[in-house]
Protein backbone atom coordinates (compact mmCIF):
# COMPACT_ATOMS: atom_id res chain seq x y z
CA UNK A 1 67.96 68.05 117.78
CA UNK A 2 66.89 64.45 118.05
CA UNK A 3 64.10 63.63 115.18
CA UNK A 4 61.55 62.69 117.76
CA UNK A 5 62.17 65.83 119.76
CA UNK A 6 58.90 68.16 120.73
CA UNK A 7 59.59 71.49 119.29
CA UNK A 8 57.51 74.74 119.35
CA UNK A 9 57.37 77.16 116.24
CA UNK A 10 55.65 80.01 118.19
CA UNK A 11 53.96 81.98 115.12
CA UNK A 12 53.82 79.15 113.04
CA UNK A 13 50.85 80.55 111.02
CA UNK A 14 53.18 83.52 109.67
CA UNK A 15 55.48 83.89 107.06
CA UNK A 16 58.84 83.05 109.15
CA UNK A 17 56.92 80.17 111.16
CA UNK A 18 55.31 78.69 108.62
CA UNK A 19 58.43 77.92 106.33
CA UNK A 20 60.20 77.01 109.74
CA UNK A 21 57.60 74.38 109.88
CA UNK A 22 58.14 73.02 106.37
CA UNK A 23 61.73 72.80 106.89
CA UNK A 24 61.15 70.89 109.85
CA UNK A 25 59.03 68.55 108.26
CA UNK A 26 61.53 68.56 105.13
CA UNK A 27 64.28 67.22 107.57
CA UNK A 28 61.58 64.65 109.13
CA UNK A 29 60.50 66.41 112.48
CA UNK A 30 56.79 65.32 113.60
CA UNK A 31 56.31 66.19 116.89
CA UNK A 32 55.74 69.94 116.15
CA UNK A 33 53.82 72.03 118.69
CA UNK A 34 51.83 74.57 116.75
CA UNK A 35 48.82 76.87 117.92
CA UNK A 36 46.93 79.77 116.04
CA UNK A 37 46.84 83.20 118.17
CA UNK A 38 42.77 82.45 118.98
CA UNK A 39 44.29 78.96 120.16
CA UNK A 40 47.23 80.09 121.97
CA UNK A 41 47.19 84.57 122.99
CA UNK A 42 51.05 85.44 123.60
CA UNK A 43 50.36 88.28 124.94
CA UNK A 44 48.47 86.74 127.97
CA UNK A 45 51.01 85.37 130.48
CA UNK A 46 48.83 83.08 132.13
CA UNK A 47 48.13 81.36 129.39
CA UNK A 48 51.79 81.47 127.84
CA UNK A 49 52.34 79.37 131.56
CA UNK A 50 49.46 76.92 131.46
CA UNK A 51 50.56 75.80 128.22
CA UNK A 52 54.31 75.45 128.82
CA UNK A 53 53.46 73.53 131.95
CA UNK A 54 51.15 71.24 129.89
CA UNK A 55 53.64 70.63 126.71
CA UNK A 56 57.10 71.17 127.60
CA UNK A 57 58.52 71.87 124.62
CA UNK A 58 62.22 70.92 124.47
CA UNK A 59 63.19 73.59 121.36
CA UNK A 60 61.76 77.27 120.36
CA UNK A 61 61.34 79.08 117.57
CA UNK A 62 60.10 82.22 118.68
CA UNK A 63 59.29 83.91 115.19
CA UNK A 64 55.52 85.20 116.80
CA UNK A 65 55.55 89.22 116.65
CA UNK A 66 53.51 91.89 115.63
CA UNK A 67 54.92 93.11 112.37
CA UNK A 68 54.22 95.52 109.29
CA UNK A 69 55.90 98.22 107.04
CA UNK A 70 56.23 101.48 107.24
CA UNK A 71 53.27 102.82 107.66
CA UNK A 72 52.31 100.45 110.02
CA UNK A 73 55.28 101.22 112.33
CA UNK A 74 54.49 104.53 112.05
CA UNK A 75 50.90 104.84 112.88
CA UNK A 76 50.65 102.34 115.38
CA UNK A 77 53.86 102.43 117.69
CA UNK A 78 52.10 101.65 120.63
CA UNK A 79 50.88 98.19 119.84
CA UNK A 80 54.32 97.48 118.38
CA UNK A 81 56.38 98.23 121.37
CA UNK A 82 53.38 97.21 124.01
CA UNK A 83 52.49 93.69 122.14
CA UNK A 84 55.90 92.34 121.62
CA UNK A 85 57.43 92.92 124.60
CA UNK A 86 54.33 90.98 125.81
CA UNK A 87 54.90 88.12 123.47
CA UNK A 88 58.56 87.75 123.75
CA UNK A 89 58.65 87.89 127.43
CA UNK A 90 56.19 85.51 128.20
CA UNK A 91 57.55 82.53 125.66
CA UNK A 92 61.36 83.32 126.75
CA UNK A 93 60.42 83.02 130.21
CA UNK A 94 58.27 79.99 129.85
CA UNK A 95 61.18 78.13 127.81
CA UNK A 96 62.93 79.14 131.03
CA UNK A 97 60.54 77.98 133.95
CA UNK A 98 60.03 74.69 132.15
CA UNK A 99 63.38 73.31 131.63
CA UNK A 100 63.62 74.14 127.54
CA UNK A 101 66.70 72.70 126.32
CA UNK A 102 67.41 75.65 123.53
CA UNK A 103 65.16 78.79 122.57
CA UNK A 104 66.06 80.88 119.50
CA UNK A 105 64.68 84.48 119.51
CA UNK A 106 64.26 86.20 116.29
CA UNK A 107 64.66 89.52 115.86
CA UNK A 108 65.05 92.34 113.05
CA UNK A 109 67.57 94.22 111.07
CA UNK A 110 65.84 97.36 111.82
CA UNK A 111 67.15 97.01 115.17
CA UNK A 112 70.29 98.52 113.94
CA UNK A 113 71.29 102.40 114.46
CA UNK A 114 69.82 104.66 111.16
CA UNK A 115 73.14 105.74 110.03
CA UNK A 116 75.58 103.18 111.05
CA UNK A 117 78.37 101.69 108.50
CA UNK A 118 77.52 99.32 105.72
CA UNK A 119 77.19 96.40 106.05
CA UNK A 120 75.64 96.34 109.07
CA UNK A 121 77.79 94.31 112.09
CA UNK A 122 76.19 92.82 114.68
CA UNK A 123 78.67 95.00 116.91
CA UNK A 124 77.05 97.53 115.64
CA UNK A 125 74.06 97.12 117.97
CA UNK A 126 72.84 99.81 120.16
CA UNK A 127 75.86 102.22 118.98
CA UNK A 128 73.55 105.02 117.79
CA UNK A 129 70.44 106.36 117.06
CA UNK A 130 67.34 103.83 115.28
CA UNK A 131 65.24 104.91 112.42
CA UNK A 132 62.34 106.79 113.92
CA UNK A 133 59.28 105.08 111.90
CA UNK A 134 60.11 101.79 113.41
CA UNK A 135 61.37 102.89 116.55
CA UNK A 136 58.98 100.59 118.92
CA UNK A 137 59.07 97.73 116.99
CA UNK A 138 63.29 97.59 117.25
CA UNK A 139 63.27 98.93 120.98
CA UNK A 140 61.16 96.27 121.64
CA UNK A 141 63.46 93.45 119.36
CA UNK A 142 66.28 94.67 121.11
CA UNK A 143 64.94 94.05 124.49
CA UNK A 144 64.19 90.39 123.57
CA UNK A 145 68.01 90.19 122.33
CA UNK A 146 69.36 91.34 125.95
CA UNK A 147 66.61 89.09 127.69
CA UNK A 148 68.08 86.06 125.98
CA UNK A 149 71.27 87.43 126.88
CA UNK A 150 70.51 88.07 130.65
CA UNK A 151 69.03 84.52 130.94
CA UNK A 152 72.20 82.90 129.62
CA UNK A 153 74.08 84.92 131.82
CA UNK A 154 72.09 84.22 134.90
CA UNK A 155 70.53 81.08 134.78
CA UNK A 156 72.88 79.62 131.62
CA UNK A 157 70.05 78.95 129.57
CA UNK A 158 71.11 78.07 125.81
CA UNK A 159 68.93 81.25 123.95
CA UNK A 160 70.42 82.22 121.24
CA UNK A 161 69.09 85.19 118.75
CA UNK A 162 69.20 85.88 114.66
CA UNK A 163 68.71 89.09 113.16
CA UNK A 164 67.31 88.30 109.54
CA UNK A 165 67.16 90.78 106.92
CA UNK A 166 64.12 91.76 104.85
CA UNK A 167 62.01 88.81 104.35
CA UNK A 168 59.62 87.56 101.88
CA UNK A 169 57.81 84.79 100.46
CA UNK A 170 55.32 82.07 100.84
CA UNK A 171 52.42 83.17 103.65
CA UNK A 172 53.49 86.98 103.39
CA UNK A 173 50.90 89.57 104.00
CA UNK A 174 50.28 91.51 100.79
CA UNK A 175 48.02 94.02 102.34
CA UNK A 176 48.75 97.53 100.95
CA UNK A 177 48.60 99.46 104.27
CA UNK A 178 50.26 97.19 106.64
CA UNK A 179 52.34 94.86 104.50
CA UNK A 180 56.47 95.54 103.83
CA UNK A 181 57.73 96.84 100.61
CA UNK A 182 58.29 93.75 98.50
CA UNK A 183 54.83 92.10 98.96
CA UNK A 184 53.08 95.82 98.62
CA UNK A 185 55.00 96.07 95.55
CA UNK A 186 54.11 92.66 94.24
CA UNK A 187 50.06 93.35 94.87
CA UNK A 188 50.19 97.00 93.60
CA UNK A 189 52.05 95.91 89.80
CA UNK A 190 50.36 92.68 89.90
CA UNK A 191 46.69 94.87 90.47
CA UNK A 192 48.01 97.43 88.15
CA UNK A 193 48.72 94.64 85.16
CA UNK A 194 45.27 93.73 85.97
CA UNK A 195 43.09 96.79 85.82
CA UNK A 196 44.80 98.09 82.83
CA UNK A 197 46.98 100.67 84.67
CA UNK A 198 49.30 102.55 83.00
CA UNK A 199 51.67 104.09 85.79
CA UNK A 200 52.49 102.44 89.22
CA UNK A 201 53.19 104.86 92.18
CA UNK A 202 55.84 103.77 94.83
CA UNK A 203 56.22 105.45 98.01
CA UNK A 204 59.61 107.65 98.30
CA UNK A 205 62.41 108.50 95.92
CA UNK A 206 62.97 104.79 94.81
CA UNK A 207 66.97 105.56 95.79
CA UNK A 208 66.65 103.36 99.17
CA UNK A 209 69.00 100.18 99.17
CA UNK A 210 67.56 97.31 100.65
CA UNK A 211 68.36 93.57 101.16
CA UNK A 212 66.10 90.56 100.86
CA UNK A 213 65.69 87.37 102.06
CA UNK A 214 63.48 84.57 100.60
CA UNK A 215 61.81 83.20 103.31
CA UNK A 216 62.78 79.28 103.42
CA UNK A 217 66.44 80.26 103.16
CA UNK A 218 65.92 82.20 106.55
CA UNK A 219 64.18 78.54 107.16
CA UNK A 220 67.11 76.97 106.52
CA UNK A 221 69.48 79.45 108.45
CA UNK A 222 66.94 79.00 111.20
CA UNK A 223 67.42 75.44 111.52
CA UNK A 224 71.37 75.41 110.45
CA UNK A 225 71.92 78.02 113.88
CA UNK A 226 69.64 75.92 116.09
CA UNK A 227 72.17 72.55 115.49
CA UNK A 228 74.98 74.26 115.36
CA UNK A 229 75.32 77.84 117.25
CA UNK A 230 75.34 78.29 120.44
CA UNK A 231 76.66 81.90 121.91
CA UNK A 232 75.10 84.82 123.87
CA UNK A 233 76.19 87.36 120.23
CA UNK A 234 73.74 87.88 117.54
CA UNK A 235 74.13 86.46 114.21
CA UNK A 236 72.95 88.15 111.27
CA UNK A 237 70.78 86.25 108.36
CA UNK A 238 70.64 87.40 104.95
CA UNK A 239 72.33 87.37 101.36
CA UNK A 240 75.33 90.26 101.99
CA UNK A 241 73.78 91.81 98.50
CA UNK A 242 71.12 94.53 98.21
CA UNK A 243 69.24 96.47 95.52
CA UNK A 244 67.84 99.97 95.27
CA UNK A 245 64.21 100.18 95.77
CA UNK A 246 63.70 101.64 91.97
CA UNK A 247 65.62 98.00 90.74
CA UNK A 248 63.28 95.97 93.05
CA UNK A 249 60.40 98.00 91.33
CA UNK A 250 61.89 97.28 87.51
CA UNK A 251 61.94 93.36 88.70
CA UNK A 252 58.05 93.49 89.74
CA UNK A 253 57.05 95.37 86.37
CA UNK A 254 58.81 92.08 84.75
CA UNK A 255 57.67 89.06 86.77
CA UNK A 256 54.14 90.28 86.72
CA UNK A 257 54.20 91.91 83.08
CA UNK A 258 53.12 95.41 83.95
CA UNK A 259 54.36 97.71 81.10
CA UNK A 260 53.56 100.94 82.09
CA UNK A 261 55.39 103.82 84.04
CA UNK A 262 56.55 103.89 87.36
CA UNK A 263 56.28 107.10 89.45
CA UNK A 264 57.70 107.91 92.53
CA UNK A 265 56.44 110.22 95.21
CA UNK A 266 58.91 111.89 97.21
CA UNK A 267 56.40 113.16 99.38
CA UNK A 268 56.75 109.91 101.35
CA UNK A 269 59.06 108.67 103.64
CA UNK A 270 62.26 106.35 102.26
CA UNK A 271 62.94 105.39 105.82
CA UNK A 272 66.60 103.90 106.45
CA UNK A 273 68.75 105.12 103.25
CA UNK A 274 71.07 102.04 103.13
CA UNK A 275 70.61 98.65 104.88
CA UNK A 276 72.59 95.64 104.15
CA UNK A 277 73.48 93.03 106.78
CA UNK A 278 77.13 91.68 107.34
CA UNK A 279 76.80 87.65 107.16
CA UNK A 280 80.63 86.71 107.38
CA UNK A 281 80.08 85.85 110.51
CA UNK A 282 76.96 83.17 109.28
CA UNK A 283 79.28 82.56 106.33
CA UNK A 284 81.80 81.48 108.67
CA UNK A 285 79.58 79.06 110.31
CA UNK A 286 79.34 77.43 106.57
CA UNK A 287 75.78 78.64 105.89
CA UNK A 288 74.36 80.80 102.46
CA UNK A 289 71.53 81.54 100.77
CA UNK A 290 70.47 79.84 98.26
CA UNK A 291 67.64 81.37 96.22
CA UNK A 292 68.29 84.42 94.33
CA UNK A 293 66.23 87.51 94.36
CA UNK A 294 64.52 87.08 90.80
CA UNK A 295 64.17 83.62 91.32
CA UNK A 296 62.42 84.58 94.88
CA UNK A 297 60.07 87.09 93.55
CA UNK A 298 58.88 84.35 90.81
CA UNK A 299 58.13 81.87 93.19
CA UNK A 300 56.15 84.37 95.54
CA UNK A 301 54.43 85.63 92.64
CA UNK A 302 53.16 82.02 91.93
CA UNK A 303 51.92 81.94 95.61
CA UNK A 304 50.69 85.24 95.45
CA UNK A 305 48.44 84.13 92.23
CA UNK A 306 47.19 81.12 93.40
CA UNK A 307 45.97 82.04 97.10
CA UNK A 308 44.70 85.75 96.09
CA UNK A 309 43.68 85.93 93.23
């Protein structure tokens, strides 16, 4: 991308966007289209038009979506299938219409089947059955995958599409009801240390594997594919390593000092039992991750402390 280039970071106010836009800025990018959602509604086409026509951005990062945990997924499938179809379509075909010279679509691990091998291959996709709690939310990831796709195909459009693991980090929502395990976790043993506590209660049996990503890695990834990948096949983004939800929990209790008990109740839903993305393919390419998990959590916890509490 030439440094003067005019780039988009569609969702630039969330977690993914945001560190996008630092990276950017790191490398010495200026011309940086960014809008809030009141400034800029996705989800309304006409508008989505207007202000391609207007702007005419040459590069996309489309990391706008609705997104939450479990319990979000679960309660609210409608708006999770409904609004990011809406979102997704209308900024792909935009980049489209006005001559965008590369868009990259990011998408989510969860689009993956429930019980497919470990790691998880990006030829994996669509080879079985998805995890039911976040059913909408990957249907609707996986249509944005096959629209990038179909537009390469058809019109030979250079949209290209990352599936990142479990992300955290700087700008994460830490919301208990609506927020993904690692930042729920942070708030509830960080509240807990607070208030004097003495036990912790984390949804499920704790057994769940999971993989995380800290969030300016992805950043990095982000920027690393957009220079130098170009291909109408996935590419997964994360650190090939995972923990089990009960050794995530033990890391919390010690970056935020809680030293009381923690309880799990089985009474909730684990969701997906293992999940671990394959990245030979991104290793290949010459990228990793850099930041390790503990080191991660620390500097989230910092964040965490300073804009919340």
């Amino acid at each position: 991308m030439d440094i003067n280039a005019k780039i988009y970071v569609a969702g630039s106010r969330g977690l993914v966007g945001s560190a996008i836009v630092r990276k950017l800025q790191a490398e010495g990018y200026s011309n940086i289209l960014q809008r809030t959602s009141q400034e800029l509604d996705l989800r309304n086409q006409v508008l989505v038009d207007e202000f391609f026509r207007t702007e005419r951005p040459q590069y996309i990062f489309l990391a706008a979506a609705k997104v939450g945990g479990i319990h979000a997924n679960n309660t609210y499938p409608a708006e999770f299938i409904y609004e990011n179809l809406l979102i997704q379509n209308n900024v792909i075909q935009g980049a489209h219409q006005y001559g965008a010279r590369k868009l990259m679509f990011l998408g989510s691990s969860c689009i993956y089947p429930k019980f497919a091998m470990q790691p998880l291959k990006e030829e994996y996709l669509l080879t079985g059955e998805l995890e039911p709690t976040n059913e909408s939310y990957a249907i609707a990831k996986i249509a944005g995958i096959k629209m990038c796709q179909a537009y390469r195909q058809q019109y030979g459009d250079d949209f290209i599409s990352v599936m990142p693991t479990n992300l955290y980090g700087i700008n994460d929502n830490f919301d208990l009801a609506n927020s993904h395990v690692l930042p729920a976790l942070l708030r509830k043993f960080h509240e807990a240390k607070e208030t004097g506590s003495t036990t912790v209660t984390v949804w499920g049996s704790g057994k769940p594997r999971r993989e995380f990503l800290y969030v300016d890695d992805m950043a990095d990834a982000c920027y690393f594919l957009m220079k130098n990948y170009s291909d109408r096949e996935i590419v997964n983004i994360g650190t090939g390593s995972d923990v089990t939800i009960a050794e995530l929990s033990a890391m919390m209790a010690d970056v935020t000092g809680f030293k009381g008990e923690i309880v799990y109740d089985a009474s909730k839903p684990d969701g997906t039992p293992v999940k671990r993305l394959d990245v030979s393919k991104l290793s290949g390419l010459g990228w990793q991750a850099q930041t390790s998990l503990q080191n991660g959590i620390e500097q989230t916890y910092n964040w965490f402390k300073e804009h919340y509490c």
